[in-house]
Protein backbone atom coordinates (compact mmCIF):
# COMPACT_ATOMS: atom_id res chain seq x y z
CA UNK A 1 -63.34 -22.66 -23.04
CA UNK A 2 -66.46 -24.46 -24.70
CA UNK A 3 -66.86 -25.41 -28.24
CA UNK A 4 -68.39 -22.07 -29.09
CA UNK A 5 -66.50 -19.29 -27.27
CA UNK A 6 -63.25 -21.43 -29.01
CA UNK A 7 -65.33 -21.17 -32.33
CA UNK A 8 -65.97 -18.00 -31.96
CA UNK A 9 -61.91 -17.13 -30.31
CA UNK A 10 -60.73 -19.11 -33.71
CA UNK A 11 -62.99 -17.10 -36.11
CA UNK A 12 -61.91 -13.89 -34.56
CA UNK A 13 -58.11 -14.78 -34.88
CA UNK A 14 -58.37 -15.55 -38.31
CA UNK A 15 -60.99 -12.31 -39.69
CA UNK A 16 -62.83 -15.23 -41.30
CA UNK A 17 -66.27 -17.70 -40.15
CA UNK A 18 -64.79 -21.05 -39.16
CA UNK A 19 -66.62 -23.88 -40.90
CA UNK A 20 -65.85 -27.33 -38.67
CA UNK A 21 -62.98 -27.98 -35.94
CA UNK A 22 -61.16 -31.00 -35.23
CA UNK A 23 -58.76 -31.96 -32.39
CA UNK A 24 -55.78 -33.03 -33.68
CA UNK A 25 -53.47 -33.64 -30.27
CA UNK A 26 -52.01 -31.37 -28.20
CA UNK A 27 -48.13 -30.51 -26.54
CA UNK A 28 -46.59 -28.62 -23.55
CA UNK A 29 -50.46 -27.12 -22.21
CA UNK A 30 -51.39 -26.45 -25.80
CA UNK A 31 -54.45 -27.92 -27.59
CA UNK A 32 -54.12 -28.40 -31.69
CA UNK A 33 -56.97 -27.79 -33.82
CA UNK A 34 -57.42 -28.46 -37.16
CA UNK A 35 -59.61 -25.77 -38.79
CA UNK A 36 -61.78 -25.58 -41.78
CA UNK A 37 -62.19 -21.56 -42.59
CA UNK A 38 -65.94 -20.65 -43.95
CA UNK A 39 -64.25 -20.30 -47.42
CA UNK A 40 -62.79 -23.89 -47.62
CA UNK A 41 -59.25 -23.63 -46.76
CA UNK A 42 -57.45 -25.30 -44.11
CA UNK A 43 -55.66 -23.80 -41.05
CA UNK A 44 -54.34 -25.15 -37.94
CA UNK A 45 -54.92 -23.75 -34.35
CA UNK A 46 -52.73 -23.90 -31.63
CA UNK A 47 -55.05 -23.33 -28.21
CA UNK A 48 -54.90 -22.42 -24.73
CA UNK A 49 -57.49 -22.08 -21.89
CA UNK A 50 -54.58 -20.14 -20.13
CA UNK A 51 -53.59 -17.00 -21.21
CA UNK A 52 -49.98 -18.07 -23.19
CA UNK A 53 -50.09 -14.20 -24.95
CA UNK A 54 -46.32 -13.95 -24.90
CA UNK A 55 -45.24 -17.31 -26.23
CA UNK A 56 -47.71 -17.61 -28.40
CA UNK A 57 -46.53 -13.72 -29.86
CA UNK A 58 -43.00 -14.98 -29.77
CA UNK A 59 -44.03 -17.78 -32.34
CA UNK A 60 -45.95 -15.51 -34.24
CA UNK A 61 -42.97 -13.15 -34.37
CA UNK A 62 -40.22 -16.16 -35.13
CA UNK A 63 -42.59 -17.39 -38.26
CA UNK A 64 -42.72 -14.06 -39.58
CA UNK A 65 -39.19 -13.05 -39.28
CA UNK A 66 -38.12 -16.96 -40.86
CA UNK A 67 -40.15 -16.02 -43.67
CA UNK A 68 -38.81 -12.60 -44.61
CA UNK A 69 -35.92 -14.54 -45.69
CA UNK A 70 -37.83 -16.14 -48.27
CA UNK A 71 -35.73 -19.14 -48.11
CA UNK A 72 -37.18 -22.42 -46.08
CA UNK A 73 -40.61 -22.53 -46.01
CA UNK A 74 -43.10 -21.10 -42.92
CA UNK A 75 -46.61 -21.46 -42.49
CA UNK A 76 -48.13 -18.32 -42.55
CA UNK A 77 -49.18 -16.64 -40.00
CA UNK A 78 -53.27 -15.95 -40.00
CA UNK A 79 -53.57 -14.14 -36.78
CA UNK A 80 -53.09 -14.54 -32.79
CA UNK A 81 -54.34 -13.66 -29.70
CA UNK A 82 -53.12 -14.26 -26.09
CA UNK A 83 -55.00 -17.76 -25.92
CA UNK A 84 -54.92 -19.09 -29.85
CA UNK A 85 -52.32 -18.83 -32.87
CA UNK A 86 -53.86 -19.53 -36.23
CA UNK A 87 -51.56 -21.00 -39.02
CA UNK A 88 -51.95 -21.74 -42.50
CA UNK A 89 -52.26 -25.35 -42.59
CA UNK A 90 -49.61 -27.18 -44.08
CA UNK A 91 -50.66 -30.77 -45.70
CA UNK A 92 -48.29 -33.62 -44.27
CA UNK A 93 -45.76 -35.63 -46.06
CA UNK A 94 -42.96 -37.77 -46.07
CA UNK A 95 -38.77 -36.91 -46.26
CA UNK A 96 -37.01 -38.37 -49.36
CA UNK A 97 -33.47 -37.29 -49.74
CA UNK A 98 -34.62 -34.95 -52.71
CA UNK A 99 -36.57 -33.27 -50.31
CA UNK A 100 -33.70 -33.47 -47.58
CA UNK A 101 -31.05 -31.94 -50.19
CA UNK A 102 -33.11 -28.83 -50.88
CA UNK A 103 -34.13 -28.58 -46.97
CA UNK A 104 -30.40 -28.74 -46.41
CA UNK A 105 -29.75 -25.67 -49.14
CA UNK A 106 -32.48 -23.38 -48.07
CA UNK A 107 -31.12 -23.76 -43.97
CA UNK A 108 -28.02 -22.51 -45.35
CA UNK A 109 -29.39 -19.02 -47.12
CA UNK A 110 -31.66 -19.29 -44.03
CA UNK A 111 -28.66 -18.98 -42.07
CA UNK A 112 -27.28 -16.77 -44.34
CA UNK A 113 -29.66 -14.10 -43.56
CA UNK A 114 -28.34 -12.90 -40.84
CA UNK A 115 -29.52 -10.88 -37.62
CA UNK A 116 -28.25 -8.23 -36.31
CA UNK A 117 -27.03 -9.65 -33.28
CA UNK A 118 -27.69 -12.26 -30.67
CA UNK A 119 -31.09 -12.93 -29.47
CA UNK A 120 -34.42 -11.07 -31.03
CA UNK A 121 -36.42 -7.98 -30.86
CA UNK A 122 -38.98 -10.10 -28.98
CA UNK A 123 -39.38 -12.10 -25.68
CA UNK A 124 -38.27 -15.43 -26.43
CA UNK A 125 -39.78 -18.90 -25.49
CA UNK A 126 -38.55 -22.59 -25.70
CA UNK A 127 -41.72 -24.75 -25.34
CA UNK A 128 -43.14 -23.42 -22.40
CA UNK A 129 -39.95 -22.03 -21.07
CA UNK A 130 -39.03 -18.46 -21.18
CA UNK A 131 -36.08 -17.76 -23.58
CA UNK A 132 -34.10 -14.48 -22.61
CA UNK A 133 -34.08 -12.75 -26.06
CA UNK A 134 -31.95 -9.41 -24.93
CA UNK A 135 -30.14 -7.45 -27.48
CA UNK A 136 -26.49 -8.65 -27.32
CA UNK A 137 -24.64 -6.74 -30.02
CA UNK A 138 -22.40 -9.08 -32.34
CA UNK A 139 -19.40 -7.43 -31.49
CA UNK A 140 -19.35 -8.97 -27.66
CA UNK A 141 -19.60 -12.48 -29.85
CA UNK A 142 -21.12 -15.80 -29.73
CA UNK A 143 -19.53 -18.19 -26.82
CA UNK A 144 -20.31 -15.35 -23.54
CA UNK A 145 -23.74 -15.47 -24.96
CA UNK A 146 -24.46 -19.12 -25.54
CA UNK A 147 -23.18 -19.66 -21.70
CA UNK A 148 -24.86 -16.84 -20.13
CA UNK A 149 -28.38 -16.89 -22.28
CA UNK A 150 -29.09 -20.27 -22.92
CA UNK A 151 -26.49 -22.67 -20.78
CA UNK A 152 -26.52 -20.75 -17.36
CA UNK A 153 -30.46 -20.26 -17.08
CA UNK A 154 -31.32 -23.71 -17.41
CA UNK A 155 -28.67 -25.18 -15.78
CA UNK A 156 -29.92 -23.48 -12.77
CA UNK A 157 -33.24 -23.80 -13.15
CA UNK A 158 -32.40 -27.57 -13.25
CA UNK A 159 -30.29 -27.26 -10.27
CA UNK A 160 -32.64 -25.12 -7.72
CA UNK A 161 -35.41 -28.10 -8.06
CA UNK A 162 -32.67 -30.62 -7.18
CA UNK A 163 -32.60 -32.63 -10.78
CA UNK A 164 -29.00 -31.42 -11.48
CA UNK A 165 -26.60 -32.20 -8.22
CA UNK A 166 -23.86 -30.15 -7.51
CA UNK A 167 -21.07 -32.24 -9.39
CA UNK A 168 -23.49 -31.96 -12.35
CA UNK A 169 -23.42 -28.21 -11.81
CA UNK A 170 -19.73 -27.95 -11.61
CA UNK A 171 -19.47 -30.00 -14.83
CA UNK A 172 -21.71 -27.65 -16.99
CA UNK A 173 -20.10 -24.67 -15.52
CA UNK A 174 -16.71 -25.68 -16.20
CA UNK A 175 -18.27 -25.60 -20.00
CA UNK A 176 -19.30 -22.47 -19.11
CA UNK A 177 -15.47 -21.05 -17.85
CA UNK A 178 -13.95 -22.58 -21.24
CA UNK A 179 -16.62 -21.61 -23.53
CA UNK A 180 -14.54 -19.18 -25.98
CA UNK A 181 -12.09 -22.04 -26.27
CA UNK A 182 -15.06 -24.38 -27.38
CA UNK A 183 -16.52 -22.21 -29.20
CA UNK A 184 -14.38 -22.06 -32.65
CA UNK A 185 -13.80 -19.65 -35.02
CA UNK A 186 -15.63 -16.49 -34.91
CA UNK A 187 -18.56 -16.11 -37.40
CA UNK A 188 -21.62 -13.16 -37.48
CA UNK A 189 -25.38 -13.55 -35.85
CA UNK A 190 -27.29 -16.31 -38.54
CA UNK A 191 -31.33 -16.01 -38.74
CA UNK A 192 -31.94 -19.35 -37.06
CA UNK A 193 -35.26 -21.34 -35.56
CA UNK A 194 -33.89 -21.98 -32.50
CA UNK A 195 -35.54 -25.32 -31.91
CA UNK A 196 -35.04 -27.26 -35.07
CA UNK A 197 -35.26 -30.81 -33.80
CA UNK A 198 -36.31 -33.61 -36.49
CA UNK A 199 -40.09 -33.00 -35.01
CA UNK A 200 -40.40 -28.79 -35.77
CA UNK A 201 -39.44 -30.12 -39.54
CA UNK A 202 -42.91 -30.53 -41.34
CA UNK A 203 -42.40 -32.66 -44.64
CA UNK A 204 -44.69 -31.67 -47.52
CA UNK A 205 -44.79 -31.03 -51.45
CA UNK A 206 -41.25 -32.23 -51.64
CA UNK A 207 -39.75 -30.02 -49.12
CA UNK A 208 -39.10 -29.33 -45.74
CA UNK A 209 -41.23 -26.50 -43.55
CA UNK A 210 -40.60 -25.05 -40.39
CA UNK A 211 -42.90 -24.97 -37.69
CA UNK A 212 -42.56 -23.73 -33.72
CA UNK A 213 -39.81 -22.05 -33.71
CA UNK A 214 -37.48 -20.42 -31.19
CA UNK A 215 -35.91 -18.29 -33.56
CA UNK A 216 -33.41 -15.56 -32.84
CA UNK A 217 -29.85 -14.19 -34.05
CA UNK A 218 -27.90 -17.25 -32.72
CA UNK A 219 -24.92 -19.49 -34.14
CA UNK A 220 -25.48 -21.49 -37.32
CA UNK A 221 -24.51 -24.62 -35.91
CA UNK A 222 -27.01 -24.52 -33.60
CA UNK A 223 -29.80 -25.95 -35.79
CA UNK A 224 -27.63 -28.39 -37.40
CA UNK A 225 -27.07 -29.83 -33.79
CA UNK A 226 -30.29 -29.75 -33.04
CA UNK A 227 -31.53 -31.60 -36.43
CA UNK A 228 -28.90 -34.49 -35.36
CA UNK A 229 -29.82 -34.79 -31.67
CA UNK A 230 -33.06 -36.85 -32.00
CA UNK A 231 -32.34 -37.70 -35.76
CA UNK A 232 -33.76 -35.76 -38.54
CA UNK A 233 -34.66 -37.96 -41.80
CA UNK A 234 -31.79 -38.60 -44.52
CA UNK A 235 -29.68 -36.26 -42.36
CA UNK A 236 -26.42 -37.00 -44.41
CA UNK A 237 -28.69 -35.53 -47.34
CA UNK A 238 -29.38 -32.68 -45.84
CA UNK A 239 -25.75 -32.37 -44.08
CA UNK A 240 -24.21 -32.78 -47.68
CA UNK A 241 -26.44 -30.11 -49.02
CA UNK A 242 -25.98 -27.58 -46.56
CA UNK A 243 -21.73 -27.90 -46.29
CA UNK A 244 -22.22 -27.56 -50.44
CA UNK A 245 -24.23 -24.04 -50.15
CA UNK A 246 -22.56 -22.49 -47.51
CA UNK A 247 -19.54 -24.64 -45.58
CA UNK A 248 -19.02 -24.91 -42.25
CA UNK A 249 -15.92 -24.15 -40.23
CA UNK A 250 -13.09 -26.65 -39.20
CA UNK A 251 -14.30 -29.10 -36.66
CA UNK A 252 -17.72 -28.30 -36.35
CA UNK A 253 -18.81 -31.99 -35.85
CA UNK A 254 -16.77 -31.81 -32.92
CA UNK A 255 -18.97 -28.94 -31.40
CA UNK A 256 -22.11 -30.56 -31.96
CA UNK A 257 -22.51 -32.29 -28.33
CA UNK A 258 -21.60 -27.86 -26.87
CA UNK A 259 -24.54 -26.87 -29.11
CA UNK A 260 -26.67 -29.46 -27.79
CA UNK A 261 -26.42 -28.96 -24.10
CA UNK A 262 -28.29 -26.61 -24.24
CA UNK A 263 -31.23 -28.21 -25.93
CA UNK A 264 -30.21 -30.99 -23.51
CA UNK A 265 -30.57 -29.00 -20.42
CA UNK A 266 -34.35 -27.85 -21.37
CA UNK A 267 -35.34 -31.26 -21.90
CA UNK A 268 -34.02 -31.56 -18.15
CA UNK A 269 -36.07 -28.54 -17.14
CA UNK A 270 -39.22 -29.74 -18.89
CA UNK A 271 -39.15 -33.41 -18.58
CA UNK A 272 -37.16 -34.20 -15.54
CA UNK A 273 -33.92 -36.79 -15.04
CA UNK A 274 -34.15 -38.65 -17.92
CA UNK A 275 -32.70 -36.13 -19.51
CA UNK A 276 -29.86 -35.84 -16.58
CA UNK A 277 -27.55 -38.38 -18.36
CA UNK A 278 -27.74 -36.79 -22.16
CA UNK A 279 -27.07 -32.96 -20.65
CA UNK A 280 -24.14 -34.54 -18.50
CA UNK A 281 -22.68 -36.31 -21.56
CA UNK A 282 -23.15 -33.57 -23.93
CA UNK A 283 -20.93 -31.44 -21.31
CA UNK A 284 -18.50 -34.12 -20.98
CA UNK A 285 -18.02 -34.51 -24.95
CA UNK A 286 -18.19 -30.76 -25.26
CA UNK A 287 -14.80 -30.81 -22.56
CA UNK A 288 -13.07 -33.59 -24.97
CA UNK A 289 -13.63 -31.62 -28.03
C-alpha cells in the first residue's frame, strides 16, 4: 500500500490522526512502524500488504486475554484490522536481574491464572503458522494434547516438504507414543504466551513486557522452556524468582528439551534444516529424560 492509504489504514485502526511514521524493521511478511498519534503519543504498527486478518486477530486476542490477568505487563491493544495491528508503544530498555526477579514473579501469577482448558477461544497462530487452538477440556489432560496439537502438526508439515526424513519422523513420533510418561505430574490449563522466547520479552521501566504472543491454556513449563531455548537475560534471576512464587514440579529441568520440540519443530517449518539437528536433539533428550 502507499504512504497514504497506510496513513490513512493506521489512523483508522487507532480512531485517532497519525502525526509522522517511521519504519522500524520488519519479521515473518510483516512491516513495523513506529507511529506518532496526532495527540503526541507513541504507538507501534505491525503491517501487512496481504490480508493477515486472522493472525493478526489472534494477537490482538492473546494481548488482551494476558492482560486481564493484570500480572506481566502487555502493550495495549489500540485497534486492528485484517492488514495492521496498532499497539501502545512500549519505550525500550535493558534486563538487570531486578528487573528479571520481578519478570520471573509476575510469569508465575501469569501462570497462575489459569484457562479453562487447553488451547483458546480463538484461531491460533505461531509466526506465520497456523496454531490449532480447539477446545480440549482439562479433564482429557496435558501430554495427548501437546503431541497431537503442537508436536504432530509440525512434525508433518516438516516431513511432507522432505526437511524431516523418515528416521527423523520415527524419532519424534516415538515422543509422541510415550508422551504421558514424559509428561510428569498432572497440573491444570496455565494462561501462557505461547511463544515466550528471550526476543517476545520487551525490557522497559524496570520490568519485563510481553509482546507477540501465542497465548493459549497450555502447560506452565512451556514458557519457561521457551525463555531458556535461545537464552533469556539473567535467566537464573528470573528462574529463582519464579520457583519462589509458585514452584515447579519434580524434574521439570529434565522436561525442558519435550517442551521445546515443539518450538524446535516450527523453527524447522519456518526456517528450514538448520533447525533439523536442534528438533532431533530435543526428541532425543526428551527420550533420556
Amino acid at each position: 500500500m502507499t504512504a497514504v492509504e497506510l496513513r490513512e489504514r493506521i489512523a483508522a485502526v487507532a480512531g485517532t490522526g497519525v502525526r509522522e511514521l517511521r519504519r522500524a524493521g520488519s519479521q515473518h511478511g510483516w512491516q513495523h512502524i513506529r507511529v506518532t498519534l496526532a495527540d503526541g503519543r507513541k504507538a507501534f504498527a505491525k503491517v501487512s500488504s496481504a490480508d493477515t486478518g486472522p493472525a493478526l486477530e489472534a494477537e490482538a486476542r492473546g494481548l488482551r486475554w494476558l492482560a486481564d490477568a493484570v500480572s506481566v505487563p502487555v502493550p495495549a491493544v489500540l485497534g486492528q484490522d485484517s492488514h495492521v495491528l496498532v499497539l501502545s508503544w512500549i519505550p525500550p530498555g535493558s534486563a538487570d536481574p531486578g528487573a528479571a526477579a520481578m519478570f520471573g514473579r509476575e510469569l508465575a501469577r501469569l501462570h497462575a491464572a489459569g484457562a479453562v482448558g487447553y488451547g483458546a477461544p480463538w484461531p491460533g497462530f505461531i509466526a506465520s503458522l497456523p496454531l490449532n487452538n480447539a477446545p480440549w477440556p482439562a479433564s482429557r489432560g496435558w501430554a495427548e494434547w501437546y503431541a497431537e496439537r503442537r508436536i504432530v502438526p509440525y512434525l508433518r508439515r516438516a516431513a511432507d516438504v522432505g526437511t524431516l526424513g523418515r528416521d527423523d519422523v520415527r524419532l519424534v513420533e516415538m515422543v509422541t507414543r510415550r508422551i504421558s510418561a514424559l509428561a510428569g505430574p498432572a497440573e491444570p490449563p496455565s494462561r501462557i504466551h505461547g511463544d515466550c522466547w528471550s526476543g517476545n520479552v520487551m525490557w522497559s521501566q524496570g520490568r519485563g513486557w510481553l509482546i507477540d504472543p501465542a497465548a493459549h491454556g497450555g502447560h506452565r513449563e512451556t514458557d519457561l522452556a521457551m525463555l531458556a531455548l535461545f537464552g533469556a537475560p539473567h535467566l537464573d534471576h528470573i528462574i529463582r524468582a519464579y520457583t519462589e512464587t509458585a514452584p515447579l514440579a519434580d524434574g521439570w529441568r529434565a522436561r525442558v528439551p519435550l517442551h521445546q520440540l515443539h518450538p524446535l519443530l516450527v523453527h524447522v517449518c519456518l526456517f528450514g534444516a538448520g533447525y533439523r539437528d536442534s528438533a532431533l536433539a530435543a526428541a532425543r533428550a526428551a527420550l533420556a529424560a
